[in-house]
Protein backbone atom coordinates (compact mmCIF):
# COMPACT_ATOMS: atom_id res chain seq x y z
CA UNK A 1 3.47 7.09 17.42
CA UNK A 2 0.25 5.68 17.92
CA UNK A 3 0.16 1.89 16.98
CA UNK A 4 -3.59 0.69 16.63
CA UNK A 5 -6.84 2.06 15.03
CA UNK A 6 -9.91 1.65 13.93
CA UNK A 7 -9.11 2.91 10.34
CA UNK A 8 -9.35 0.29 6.99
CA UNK A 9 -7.95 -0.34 4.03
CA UNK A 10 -9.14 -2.36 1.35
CA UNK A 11 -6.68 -3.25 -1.39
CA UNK A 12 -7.98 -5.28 -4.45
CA UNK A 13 -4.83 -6.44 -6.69
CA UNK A 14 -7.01 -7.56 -10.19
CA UNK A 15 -3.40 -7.86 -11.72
CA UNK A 16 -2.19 -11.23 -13.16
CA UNK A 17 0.61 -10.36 -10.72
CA UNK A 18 1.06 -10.35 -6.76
CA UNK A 19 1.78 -7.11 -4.85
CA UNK A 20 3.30 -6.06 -1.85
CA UNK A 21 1.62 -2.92 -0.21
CA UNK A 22 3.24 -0.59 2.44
CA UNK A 23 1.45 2.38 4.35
CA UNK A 24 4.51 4.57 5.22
CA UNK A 25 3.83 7.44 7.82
CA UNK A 26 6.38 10.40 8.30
CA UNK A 27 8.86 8.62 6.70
CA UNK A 28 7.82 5.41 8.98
CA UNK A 29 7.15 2.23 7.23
CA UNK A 30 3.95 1.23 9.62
CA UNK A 31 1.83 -1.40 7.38
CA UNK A 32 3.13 -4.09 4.91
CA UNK A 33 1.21 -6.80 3.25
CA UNK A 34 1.26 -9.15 0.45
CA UNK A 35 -1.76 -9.68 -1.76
CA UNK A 36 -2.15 -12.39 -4.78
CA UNK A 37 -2.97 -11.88 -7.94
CA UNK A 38 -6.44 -11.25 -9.02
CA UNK A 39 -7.80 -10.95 -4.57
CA UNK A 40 -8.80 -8.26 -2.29
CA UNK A 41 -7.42 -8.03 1.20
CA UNK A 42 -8.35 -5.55 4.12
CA UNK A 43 -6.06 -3.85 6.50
CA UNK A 44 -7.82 -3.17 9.59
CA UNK A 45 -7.10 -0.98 12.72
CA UNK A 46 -4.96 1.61 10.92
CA UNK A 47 -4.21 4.41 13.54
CA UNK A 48 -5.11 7.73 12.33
CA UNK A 49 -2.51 9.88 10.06
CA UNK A 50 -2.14 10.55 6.57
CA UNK A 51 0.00 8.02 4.93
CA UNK A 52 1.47 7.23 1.67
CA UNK A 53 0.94 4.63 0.33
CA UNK A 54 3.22 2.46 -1.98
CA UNK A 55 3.41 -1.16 -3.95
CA UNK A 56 5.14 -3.30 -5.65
CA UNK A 57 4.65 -5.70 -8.77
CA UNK A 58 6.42 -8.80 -9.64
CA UNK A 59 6.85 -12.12 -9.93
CA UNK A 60 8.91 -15.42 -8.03
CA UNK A 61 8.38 -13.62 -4.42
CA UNK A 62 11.50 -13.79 -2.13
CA UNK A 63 10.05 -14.04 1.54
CA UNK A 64 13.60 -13.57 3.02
CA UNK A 65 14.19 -9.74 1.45
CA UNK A 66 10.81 -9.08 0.66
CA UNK A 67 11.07 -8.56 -2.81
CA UNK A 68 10.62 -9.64 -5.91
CA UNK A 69 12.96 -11.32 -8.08
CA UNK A 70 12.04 -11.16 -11.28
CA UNK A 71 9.77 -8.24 -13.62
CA UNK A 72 9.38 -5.98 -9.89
CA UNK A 73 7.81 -3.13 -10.34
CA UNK A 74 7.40 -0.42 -7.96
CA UNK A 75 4.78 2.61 -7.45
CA UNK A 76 3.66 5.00 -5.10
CA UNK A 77 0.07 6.73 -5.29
CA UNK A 78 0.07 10.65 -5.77
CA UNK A 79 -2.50 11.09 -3.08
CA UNK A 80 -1.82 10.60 0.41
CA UNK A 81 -4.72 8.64 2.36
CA UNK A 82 -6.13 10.34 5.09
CA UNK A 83 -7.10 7.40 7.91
CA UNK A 84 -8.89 9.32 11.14
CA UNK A 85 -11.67 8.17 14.24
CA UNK A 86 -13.50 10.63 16.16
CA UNK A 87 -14.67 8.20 18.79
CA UNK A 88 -17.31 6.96 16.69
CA UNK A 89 -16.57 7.40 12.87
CA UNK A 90 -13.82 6.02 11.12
CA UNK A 91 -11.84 6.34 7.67
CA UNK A 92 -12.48 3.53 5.33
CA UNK A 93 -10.73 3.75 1.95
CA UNK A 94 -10.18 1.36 -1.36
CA UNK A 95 -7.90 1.26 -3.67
CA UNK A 96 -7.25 -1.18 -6.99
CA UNK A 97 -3.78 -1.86 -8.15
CA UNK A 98 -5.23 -2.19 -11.51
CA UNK A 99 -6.99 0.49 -13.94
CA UNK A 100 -10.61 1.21 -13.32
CA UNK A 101 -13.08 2.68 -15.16
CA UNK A 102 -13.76 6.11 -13.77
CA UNK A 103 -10.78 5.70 -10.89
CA UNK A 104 -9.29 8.77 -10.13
CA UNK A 105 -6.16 7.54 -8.74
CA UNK A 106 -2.64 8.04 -10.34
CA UNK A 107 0.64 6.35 -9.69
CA UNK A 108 4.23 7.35 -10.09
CA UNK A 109 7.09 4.55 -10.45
CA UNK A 110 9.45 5.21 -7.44
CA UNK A 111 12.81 2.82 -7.27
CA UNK A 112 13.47 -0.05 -5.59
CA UNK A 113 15.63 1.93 -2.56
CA UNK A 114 12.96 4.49 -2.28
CA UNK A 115 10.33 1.19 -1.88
CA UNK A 116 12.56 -0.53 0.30
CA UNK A 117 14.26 2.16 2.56
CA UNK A 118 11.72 4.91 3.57
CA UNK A 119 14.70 7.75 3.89
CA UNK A 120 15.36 7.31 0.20
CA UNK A 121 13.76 10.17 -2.01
């Protein structure tokens, strides 16, 4: 699997909550970030593939499991994100983790072991 791209992702959490984001590819975890409450944060040099992408909710972050420990929620986005460079163009894509007028995107809650584990479905 290719490791580095050119691809980004911009993910802007305007929840009172902080987030943990992971791009999963083929059932390979291959991005994971944390983002505060209420900021925007950019993954850069995504290789190309179409990933899923998931998050998490919560509050009181434990660093050591990478979870949350209390009110966790987690999600994963119905669309898969297509990330792809042709030597000169690349995929750029946003998302919010928080309701937008006119957004398009829907979520469906997943469980903590599908989150966590990327062989749970």
């Amino acid at each position: 699997m290719q490791t580095w791209g050119y691809s980004e992702l911009t993910i802007d959490n305007g929840t009172s909550q902080d987030a943990a984001v992971k791009l999963r590819l083929g059932g390979t975890d291959v991005r994971f970030t944390y983002v505060r409450e209420n900021s925007t944060l950019t993954l850069t040099g995504i290789p190309p593939g179409t990933y899923e992408l998931l998050t998490t909710t919560g509050v009181d972050w434990d660093s050591g499991s990478q979870t949350f420990r209390r009110r966790a929620s987690y999600q994963r986005f119905e669309d898969l994100f297509e990330f792809s460079f042709d030597g000169t163009f690349y995929t750029t894509w946003e998302v919010t983790l928080h309701a937008v007028t006119g957004g398009t995107a829907e979520t469906e809650d997943v469980s903590a072991n599908e989150f966590s584990d990327p062989t749970v479905s």
